[in-house]
PDB file of N, CA and C in Angstrom:
ATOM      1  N   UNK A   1      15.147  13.519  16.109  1.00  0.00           N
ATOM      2  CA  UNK A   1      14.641  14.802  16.552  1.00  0.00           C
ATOM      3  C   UNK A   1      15.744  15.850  16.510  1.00  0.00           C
ATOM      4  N   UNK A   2      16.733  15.397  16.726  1.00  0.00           N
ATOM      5  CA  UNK A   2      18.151  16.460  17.277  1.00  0.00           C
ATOM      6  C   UNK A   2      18.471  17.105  15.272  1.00  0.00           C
ATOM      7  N   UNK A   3      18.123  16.532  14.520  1.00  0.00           N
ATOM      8  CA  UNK A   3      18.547  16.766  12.980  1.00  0.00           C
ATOM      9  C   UNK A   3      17.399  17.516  12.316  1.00  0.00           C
ATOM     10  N   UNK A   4      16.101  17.957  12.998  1.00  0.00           N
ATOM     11  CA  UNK A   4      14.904  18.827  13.073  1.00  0.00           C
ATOM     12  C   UNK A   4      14.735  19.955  13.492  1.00  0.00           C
ATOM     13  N   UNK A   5      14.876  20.722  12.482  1.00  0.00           N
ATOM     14  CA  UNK A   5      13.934  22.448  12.921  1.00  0.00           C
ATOM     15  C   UNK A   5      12.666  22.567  13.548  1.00  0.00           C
ATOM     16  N   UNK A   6      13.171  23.014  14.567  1.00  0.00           N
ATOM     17  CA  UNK A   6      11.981  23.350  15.399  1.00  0.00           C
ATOM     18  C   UNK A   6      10.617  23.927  14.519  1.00  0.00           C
ATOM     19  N   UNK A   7       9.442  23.739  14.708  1.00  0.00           N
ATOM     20  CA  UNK A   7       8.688  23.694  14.004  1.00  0.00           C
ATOM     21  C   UNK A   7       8.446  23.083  12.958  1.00  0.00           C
ATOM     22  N   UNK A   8       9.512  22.021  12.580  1.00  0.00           N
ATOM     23  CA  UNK A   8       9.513  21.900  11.014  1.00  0.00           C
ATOM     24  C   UNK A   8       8.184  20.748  11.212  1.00  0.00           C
ATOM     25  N   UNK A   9       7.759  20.345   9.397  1.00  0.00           N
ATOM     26  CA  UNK A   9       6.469  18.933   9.640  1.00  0.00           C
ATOM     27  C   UNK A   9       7.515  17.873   9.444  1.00  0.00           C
ATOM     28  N   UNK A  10       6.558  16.755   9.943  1.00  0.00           N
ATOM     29  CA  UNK A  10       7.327  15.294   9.851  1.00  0.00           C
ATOM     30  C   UNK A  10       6.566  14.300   9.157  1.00  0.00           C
ATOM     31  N   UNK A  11       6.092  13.666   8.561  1.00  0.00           N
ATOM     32  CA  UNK A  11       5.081  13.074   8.152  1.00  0.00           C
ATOM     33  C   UNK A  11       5.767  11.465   7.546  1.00  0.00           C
ATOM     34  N   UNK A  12       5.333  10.382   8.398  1.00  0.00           N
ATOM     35  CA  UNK A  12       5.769   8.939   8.790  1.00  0.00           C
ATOM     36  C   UNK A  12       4.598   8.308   8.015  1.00  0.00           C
ATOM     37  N   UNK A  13       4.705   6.968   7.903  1.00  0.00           N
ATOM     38  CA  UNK A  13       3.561   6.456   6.730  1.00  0.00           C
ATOM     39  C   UNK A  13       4.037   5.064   7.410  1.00  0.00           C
ATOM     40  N   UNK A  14       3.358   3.685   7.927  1.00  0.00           N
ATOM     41  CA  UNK A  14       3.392   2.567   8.469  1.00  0.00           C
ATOM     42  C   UNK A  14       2.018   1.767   8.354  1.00  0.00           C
ATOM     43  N   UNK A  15       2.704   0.229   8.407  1.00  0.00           N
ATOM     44  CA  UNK A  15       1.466  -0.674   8.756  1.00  0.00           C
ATOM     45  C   UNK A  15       1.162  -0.870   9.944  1.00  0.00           C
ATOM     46  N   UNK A  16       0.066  -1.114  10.419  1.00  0.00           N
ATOM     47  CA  UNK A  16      -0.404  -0.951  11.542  1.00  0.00           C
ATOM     48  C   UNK A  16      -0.524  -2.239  11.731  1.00  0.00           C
ATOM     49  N   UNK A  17      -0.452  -2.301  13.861  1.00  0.00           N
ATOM     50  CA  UNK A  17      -0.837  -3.793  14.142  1.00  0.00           C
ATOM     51  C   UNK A  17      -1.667  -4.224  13.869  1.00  0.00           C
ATOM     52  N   UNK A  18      -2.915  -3.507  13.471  1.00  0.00           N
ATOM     53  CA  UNK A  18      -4.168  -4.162  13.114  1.00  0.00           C
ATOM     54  C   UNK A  18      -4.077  -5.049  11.913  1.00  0.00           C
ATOM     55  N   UNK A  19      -3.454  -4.355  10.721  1.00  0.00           N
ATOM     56  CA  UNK A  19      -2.997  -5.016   9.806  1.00  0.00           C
ATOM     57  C   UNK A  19      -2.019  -6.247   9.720  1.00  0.00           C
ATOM     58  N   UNK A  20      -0.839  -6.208  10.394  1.00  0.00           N
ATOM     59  CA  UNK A  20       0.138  -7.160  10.370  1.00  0.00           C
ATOM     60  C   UNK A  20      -0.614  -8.354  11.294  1.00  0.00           C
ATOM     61  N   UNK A  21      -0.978  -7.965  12.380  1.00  0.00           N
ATOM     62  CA  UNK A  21      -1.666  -8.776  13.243  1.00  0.00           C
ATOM     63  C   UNK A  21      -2.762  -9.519  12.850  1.00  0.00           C
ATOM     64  N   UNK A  22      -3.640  -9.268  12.128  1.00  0.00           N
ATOM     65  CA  UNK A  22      -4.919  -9.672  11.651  1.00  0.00           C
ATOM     66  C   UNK A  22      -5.181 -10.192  10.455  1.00  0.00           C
ATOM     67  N   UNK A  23      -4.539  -9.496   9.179  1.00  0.00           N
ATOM     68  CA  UNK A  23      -5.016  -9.290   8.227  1.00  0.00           C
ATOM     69  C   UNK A  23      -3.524  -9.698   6.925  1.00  0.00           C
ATOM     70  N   UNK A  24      -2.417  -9.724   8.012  1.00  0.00           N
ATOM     71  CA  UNK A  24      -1.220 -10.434   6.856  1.00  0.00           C
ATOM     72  C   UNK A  24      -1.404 -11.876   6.573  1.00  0.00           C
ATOM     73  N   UNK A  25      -1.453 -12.666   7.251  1.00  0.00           N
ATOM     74  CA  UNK A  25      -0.993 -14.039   7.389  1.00  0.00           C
ATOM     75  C   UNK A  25      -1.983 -14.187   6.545  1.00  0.00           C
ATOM     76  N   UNK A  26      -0.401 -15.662   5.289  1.00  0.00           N
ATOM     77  CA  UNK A  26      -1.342 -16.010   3.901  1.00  0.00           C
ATOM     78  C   UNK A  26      -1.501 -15.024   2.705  1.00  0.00           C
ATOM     79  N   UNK A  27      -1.685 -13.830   2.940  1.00  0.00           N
ATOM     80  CA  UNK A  27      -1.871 -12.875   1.722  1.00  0.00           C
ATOM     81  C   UNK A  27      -0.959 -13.236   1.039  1.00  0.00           C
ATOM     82  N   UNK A  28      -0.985 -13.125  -0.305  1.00  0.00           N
ATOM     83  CA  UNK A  28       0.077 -12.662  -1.309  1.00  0.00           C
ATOM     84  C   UNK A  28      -0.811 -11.965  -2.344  1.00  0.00           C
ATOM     85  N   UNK A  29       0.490 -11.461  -2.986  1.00  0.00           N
ATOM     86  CA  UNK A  29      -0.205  -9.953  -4.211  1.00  0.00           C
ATOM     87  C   UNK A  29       1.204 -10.735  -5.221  1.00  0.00           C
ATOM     88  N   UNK A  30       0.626 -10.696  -6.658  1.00  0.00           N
ATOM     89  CA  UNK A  30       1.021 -10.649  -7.716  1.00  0.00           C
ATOM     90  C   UNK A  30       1.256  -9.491  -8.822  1.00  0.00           C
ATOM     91  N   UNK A  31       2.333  -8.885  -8.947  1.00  0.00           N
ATOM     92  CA  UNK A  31       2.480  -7.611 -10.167  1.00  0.00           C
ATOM     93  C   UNK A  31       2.978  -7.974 -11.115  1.00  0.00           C
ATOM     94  N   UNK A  32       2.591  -8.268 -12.331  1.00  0.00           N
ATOM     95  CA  UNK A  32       2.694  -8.825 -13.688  1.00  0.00           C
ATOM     96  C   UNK A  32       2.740  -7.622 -14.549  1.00  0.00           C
ATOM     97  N   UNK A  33       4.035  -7.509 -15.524  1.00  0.00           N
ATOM     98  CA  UNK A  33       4.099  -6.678 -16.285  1.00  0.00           C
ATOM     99  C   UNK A  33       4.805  -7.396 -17.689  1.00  0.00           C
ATOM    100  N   UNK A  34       5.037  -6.230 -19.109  1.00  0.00           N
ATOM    101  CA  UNK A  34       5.564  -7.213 -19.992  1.00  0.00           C
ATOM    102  C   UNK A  34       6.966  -7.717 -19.153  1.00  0.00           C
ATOM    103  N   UNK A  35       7.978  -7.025 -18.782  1.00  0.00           N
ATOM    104  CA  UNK A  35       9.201  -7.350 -18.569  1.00  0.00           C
ATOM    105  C   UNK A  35       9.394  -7.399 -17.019  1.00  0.00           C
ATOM    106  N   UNK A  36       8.491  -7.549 -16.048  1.00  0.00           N
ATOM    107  CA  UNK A  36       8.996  -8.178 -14.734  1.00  0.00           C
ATOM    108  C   UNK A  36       7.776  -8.320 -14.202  1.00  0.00           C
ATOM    109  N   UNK A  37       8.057  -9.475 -12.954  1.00  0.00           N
ATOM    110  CA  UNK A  37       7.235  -9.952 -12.458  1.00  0.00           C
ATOM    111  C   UNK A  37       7.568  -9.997 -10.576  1.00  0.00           C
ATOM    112  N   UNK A  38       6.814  -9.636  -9.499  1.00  0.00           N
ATOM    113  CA  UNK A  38       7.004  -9.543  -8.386  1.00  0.00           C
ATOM    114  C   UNK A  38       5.562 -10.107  -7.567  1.00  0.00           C
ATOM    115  N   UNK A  39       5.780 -11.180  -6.789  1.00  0.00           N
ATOM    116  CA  UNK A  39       5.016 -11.274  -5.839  1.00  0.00           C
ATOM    117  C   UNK A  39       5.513 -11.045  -4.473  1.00  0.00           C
ATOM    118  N   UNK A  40       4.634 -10.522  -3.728  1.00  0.00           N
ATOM    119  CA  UNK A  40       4.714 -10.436  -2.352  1.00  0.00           C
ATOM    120  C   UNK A  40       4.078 -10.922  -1.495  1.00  0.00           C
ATOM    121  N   UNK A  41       4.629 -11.811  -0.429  1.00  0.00           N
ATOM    122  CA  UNK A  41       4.005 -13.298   0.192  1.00  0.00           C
ATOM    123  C   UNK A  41       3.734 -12.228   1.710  1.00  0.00           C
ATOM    124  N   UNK A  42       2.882 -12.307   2.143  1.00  0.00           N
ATOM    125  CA  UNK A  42       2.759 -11.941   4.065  1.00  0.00           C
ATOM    126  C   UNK A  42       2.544 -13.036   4.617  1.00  0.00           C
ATOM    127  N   UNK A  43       3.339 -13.129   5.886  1.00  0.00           N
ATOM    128  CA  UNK A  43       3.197 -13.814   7.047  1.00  0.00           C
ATOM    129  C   UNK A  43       3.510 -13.146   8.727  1.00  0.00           C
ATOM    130  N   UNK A  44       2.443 -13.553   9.151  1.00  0.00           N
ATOM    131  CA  UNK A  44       2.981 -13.573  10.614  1.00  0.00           C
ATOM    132  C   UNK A  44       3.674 -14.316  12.113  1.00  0.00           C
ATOM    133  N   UNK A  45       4.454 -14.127  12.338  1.00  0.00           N
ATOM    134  CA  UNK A  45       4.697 -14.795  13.423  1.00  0.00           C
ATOM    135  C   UNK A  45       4.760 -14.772  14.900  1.00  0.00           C
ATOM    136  N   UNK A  46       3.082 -14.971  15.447  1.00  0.00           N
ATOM    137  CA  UNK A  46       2.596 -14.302  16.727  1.00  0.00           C
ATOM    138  C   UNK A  46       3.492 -14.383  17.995  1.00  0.00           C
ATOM    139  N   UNK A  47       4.657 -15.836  17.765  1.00  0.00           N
ATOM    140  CA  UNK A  47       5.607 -15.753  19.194  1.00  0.00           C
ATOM    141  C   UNK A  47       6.469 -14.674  18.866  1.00  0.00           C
ATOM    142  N   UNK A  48       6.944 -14.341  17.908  1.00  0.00           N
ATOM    143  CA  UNK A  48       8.195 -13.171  17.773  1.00  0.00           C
ATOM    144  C   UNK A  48       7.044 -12.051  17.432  1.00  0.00           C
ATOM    145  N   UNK A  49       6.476 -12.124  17.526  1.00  0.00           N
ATOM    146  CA  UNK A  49       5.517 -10.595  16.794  1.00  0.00           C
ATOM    147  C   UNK A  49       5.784  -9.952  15.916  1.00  0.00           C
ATOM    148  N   UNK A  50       6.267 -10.519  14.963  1.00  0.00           N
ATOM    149  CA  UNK A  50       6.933  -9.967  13.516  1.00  0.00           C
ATOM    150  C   UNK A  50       5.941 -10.816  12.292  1.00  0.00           C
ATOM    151  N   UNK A  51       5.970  -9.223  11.744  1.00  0.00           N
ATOM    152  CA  UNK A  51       5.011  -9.540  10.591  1.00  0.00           C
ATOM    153  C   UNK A  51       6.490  -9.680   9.529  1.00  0.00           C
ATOM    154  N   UNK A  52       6.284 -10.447   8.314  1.00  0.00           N
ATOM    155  CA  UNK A  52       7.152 -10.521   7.172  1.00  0.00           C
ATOM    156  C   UNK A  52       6.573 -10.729   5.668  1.00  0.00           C
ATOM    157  N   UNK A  53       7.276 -10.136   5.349  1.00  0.00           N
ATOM    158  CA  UNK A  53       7.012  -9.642   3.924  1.00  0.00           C
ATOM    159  C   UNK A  53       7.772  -9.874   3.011  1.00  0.00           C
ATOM    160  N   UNK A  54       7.925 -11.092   2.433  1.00  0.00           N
ATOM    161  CA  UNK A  54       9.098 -11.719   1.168  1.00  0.00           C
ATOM    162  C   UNK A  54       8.626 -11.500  -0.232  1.00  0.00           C
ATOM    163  N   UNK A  55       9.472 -10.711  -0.875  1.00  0.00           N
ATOM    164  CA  UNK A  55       9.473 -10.280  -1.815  1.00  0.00           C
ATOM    165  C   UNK A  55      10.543 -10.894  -3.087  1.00  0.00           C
ATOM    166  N   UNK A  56       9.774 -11.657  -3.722  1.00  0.00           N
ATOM    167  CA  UNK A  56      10.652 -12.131  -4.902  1.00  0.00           C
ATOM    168  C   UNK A  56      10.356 -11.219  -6.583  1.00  0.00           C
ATOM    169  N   UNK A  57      11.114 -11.172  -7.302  1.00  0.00           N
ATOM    170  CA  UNK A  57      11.218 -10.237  -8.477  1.00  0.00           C
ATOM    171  C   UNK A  57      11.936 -10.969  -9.761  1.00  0.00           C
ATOM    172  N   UNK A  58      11.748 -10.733 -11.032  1.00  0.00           N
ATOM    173  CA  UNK A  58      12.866 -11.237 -11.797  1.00  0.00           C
ATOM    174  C   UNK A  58      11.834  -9.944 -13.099  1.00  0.00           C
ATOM    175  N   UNK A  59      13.297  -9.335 -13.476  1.00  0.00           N
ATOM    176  CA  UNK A  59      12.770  -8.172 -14.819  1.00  0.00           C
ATOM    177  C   UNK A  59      13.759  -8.636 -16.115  1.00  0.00           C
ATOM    178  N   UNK A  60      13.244  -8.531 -17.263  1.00  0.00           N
ATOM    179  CA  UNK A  60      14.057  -9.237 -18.002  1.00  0.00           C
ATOM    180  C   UNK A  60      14.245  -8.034 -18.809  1.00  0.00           C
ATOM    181  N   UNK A  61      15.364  -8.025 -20.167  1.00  0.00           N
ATOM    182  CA  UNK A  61      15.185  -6.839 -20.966  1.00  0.00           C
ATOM    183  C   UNK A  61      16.975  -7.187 -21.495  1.00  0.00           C
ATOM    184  N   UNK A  62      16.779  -6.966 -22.993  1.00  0.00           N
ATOM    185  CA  UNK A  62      18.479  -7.444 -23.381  1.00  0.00           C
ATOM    186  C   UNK A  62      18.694  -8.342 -23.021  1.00  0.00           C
ATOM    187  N   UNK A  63      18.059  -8.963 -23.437  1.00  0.00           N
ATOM    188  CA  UNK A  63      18.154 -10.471 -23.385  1.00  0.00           C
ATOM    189  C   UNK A  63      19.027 -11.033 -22.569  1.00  0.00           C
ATOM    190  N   UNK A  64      18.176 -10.908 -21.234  1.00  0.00           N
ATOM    191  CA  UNK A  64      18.941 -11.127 -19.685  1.00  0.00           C
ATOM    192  C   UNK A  64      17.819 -11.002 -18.794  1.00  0.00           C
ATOM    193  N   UNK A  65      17.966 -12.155 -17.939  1.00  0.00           N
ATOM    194  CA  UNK A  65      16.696 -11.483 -16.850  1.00  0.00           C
ATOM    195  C   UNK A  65      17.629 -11.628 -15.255  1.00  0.00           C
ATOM    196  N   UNK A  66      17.029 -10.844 -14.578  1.00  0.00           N
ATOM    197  CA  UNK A  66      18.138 -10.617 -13.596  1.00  0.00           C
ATOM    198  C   UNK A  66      16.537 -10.690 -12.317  1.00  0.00           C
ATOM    199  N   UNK A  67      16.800 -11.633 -11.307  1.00  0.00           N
ATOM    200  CA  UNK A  67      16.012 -11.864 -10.423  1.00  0.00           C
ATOM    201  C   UNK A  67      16.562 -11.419  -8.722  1.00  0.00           C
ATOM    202  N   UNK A  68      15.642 -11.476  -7.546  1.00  0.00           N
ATOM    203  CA  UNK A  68      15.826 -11.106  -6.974  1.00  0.00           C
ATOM    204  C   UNK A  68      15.162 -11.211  -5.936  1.00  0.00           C
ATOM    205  N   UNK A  69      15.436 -10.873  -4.285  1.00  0.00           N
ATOM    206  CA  UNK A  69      14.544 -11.500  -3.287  1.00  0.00           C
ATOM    207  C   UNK A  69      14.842 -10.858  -2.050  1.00  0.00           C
ATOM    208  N   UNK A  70      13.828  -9.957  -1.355  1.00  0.00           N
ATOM    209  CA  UNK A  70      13.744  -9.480  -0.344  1.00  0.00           C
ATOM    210  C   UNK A  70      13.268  -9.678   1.083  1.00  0.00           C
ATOM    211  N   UNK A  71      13.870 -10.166   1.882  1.00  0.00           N
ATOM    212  CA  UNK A  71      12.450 -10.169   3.364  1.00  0.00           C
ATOM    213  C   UNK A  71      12.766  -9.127   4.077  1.00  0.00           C
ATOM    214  N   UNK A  72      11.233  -8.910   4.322  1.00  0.00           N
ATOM    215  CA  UNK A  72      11.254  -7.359   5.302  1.00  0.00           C
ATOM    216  C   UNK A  72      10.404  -7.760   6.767  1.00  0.00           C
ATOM    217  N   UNK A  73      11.197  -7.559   7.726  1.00  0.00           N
ATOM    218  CA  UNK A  73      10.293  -8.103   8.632  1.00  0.00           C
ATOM    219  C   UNK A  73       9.832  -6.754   9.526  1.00  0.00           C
ATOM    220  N   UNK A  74       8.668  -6.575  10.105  1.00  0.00           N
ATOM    221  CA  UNK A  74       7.990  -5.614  10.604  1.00  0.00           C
ATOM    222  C   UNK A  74       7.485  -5.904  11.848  1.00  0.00           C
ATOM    223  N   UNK A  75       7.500  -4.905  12.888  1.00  0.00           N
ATOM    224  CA  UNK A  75       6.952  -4.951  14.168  1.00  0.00           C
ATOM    225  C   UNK A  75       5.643  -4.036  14.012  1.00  0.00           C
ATOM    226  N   UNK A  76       5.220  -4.908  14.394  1.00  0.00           N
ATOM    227  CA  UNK A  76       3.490  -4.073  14.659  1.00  0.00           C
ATOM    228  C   UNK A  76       3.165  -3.005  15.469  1.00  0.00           C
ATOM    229  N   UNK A  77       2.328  -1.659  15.059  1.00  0.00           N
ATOM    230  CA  UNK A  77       2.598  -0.579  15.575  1.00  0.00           C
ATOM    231  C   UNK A  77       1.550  -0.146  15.714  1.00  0.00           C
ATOM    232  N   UNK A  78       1.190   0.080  17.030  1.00  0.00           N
ATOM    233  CA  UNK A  78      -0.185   0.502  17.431  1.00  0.00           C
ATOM    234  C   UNK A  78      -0.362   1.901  17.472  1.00  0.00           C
ATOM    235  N   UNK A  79      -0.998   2.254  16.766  1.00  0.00           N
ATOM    236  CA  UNK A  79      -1.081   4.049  16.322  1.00  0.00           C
ATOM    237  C   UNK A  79      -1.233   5.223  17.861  1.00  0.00           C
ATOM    238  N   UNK A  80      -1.926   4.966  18.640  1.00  0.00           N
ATOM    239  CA  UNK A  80      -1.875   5.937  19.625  1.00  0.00           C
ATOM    240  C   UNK A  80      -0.965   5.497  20.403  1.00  0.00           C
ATOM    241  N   UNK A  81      -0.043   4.389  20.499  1.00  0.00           N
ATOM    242  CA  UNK A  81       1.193   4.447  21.741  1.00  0.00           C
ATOM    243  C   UNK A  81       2.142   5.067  20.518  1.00  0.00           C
ATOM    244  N   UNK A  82       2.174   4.887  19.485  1.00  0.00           N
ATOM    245  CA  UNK A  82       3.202   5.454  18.337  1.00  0.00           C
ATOM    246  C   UNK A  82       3.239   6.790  18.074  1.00  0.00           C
ATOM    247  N   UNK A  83       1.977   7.607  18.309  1.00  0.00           N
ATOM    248  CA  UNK A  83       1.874   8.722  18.799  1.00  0.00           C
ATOM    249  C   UNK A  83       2.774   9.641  20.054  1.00  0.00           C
ATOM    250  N   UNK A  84       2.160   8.742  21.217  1.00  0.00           N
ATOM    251  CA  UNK A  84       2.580   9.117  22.491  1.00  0.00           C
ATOM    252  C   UNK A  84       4.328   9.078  22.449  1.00  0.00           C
ATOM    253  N   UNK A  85       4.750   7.773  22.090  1.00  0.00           N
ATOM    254  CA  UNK A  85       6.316   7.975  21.876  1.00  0.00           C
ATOM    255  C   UNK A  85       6.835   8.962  21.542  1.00  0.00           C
ATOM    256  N   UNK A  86       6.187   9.951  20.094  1.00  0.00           N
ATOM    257  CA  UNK A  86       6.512  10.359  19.219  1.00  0.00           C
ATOM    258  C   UNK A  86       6.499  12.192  20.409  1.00  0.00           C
ATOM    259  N   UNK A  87       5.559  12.027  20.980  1.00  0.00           N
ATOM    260  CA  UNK A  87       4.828  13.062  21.864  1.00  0.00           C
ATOM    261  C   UNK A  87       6.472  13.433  22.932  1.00  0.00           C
ATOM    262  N   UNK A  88       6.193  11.999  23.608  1.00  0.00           N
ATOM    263  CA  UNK A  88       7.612  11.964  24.504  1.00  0.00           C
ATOM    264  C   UNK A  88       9.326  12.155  24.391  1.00  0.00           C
ATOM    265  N   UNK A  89       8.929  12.261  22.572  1.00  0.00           N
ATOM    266  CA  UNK A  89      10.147  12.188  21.914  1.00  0.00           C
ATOM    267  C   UNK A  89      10.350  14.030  21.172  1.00  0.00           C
ATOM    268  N   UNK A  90       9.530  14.735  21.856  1.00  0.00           N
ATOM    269  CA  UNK A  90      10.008  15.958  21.806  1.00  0.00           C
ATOM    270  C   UNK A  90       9.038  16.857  20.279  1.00  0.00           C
ATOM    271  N   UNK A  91       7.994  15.489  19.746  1.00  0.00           N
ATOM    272  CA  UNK A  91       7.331  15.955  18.398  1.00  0.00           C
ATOM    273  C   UNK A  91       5.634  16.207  19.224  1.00  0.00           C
ATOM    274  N   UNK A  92       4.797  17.031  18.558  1.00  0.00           N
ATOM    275  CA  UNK A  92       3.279  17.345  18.671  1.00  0.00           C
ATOM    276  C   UNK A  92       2.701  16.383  17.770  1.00  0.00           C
ATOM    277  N   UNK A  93       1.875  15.422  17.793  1.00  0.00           N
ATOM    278  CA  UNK A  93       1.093  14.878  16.880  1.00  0.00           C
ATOM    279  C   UNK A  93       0.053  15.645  16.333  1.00  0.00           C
ATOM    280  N   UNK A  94       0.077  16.038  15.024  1.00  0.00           N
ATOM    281  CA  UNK A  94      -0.905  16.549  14.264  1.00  0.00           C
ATOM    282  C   UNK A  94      -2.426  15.864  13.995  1.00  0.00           C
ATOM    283  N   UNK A  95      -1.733  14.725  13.358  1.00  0.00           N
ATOM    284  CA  UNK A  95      -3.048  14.126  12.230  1.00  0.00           C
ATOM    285  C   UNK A  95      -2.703  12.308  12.031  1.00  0.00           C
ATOM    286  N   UNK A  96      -3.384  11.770  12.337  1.00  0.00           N
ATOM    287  CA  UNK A  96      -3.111  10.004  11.547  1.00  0.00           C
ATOM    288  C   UNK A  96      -4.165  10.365  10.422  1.00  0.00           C
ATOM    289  N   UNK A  97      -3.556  10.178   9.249  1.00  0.00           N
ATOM    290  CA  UNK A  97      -4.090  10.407   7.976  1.00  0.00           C
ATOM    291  C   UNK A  97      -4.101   8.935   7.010  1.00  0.00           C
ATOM    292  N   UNK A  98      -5.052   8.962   5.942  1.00  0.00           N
ATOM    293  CA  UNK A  98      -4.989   7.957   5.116  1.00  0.00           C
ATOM    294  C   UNK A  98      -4.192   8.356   4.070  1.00  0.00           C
ATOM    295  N   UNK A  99      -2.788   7.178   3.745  1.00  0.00           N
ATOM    296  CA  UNK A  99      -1.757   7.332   3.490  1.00  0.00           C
ATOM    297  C   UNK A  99      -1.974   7.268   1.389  1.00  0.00           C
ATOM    298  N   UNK A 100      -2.981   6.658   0.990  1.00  0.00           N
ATOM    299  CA  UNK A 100      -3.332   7.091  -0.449  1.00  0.00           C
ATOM    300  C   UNK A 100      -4.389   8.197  -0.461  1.00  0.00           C
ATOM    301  N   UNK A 101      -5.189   8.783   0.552  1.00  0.00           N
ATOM    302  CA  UNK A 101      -5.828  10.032  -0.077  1.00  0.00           C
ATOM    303  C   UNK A 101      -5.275  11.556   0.812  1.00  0.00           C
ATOM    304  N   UNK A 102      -4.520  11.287   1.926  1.00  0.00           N
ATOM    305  CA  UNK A 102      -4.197  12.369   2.733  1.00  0.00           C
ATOM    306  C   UNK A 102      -5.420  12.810   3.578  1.00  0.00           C
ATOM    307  N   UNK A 103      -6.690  12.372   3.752  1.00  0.00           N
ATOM    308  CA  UNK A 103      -7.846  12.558   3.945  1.00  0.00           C
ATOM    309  C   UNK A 103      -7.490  11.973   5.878  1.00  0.00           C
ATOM    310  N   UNK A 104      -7.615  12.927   6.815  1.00  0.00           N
ATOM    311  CA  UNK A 104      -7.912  12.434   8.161  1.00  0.00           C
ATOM    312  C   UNK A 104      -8.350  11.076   8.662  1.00  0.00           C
ATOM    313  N   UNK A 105      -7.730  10.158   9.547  1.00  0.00           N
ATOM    314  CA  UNK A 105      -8.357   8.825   9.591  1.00  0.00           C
ATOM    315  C   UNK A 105      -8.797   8.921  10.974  1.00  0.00           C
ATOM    316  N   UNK A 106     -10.363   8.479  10.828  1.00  0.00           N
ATOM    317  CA  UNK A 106     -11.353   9.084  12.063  1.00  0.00           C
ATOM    318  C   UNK A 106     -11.127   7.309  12.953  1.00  0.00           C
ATOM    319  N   UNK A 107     -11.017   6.233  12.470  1.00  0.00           N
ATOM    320  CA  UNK A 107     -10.727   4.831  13.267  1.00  0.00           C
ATOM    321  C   UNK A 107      -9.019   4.470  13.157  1.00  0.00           C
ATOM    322  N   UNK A 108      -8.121   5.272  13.440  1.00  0.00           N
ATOM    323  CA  UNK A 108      -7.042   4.477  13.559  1.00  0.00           C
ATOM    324  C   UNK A 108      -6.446   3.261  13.732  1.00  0.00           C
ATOM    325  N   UNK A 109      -7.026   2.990  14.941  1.00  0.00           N
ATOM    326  CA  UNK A 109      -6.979   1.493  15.542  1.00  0.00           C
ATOM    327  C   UNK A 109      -7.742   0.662  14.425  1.00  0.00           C
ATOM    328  N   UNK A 110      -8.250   0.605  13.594  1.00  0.00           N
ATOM    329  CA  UNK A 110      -9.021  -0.007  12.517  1.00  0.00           C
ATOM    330  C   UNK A 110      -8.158   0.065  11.236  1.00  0.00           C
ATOM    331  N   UNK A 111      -7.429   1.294  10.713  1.00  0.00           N
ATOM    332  CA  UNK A 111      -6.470   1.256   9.543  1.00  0.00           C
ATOM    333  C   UNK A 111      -5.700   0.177   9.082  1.00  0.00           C
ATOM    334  N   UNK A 112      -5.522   0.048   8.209  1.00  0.00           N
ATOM    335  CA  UNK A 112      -4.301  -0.936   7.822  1.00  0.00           C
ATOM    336  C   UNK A 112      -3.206  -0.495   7.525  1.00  0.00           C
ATOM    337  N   UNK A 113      -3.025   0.692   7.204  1.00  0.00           N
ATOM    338  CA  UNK A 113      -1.988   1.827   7.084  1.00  0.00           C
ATOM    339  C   UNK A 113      -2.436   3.036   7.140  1.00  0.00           C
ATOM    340  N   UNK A 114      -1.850   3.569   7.616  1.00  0.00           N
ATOM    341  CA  UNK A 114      -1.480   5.318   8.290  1.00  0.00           C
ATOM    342  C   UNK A 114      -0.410   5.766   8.321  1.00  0.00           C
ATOM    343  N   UNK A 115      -0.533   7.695   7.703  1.00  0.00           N
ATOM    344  CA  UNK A 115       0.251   8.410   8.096  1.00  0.00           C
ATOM    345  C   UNK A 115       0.322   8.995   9.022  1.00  0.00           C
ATOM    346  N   UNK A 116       0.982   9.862   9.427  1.00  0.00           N
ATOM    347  CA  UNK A 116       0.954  10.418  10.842  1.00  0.00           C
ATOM    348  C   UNK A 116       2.056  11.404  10.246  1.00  0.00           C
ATOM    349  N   UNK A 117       1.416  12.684  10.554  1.00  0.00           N
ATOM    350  CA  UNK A 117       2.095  14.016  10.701  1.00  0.00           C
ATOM    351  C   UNK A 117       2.154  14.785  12.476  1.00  0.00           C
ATOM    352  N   UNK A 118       3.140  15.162  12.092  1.00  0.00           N
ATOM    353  CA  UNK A 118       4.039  15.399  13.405  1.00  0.00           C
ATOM    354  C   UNK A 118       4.689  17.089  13.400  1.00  0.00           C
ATOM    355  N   UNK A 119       4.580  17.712  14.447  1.00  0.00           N
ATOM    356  CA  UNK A 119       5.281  18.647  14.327  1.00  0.00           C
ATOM    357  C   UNK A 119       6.451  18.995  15.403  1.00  0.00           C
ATOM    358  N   UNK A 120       8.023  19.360  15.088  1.00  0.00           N
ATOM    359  CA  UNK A 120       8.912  19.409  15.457  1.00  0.00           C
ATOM    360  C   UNK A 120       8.600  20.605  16.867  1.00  0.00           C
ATOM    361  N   UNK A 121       8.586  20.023  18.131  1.00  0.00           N
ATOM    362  CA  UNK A 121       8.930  20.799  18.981  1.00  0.00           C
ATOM    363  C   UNK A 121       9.937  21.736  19.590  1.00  0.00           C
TER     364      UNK A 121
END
């Protein structure tokens, strides 16, 4: 907040607990292209409350392929206390928006991802 112009917009983009909580565990997604390949595995883990997201990669090209491997682990974020923080933290909450059309999101608590625009107090 202290590195923000007053008035300025803020606009945050996250997975929601509904999502990590419900709807990770087990998923994986496959991206297949000519020269690289990435899957992304979800899991959850309800005693630590961390959702995770391992990401393996390998892109080849010049005859070399160079691979690679990420875990991202995530805390689940419930959109109206993420708000209120945000409230208490000196910002106005604008809008929880849908984060591929920009279009207002009327069930938050239902999203699987949301943006959230904010304005600098």
């Amino acid at each position: 907040r202290a590195h923000c112009h007053r008035g300025s917009l803020v606009y945050l983009d996250f997975d929601t607990a509904y999502d990590i909580e419900l709807m990770w565990d087990g998923q994986q997604h496959v991206f297949q292209g000519r020269t690289f390949c990435m899957t992304r595995r979800f899991s959850y883990d309800p005693k630590a409350r961390i959702g995770i997201e391992v990401q393996t990669w390998e892109a080849t090209g010049n005859d070399q392929a160079n691979r690679g491997k990420e875990v991202h682990r995530l805390h689940p974020i419930y959109p109206y206390k993420f708000a209120e923080e945000a409230v208490n933290a000196g910002f106005r909450a604008i809008n929880f928006v849908d984060p591929s059309t920009g279009e207002v999101e009327t069930t938050p608590n239902k999203a699987l991802r949301l943006g959230l625009f904010l304005r600098v107090q």
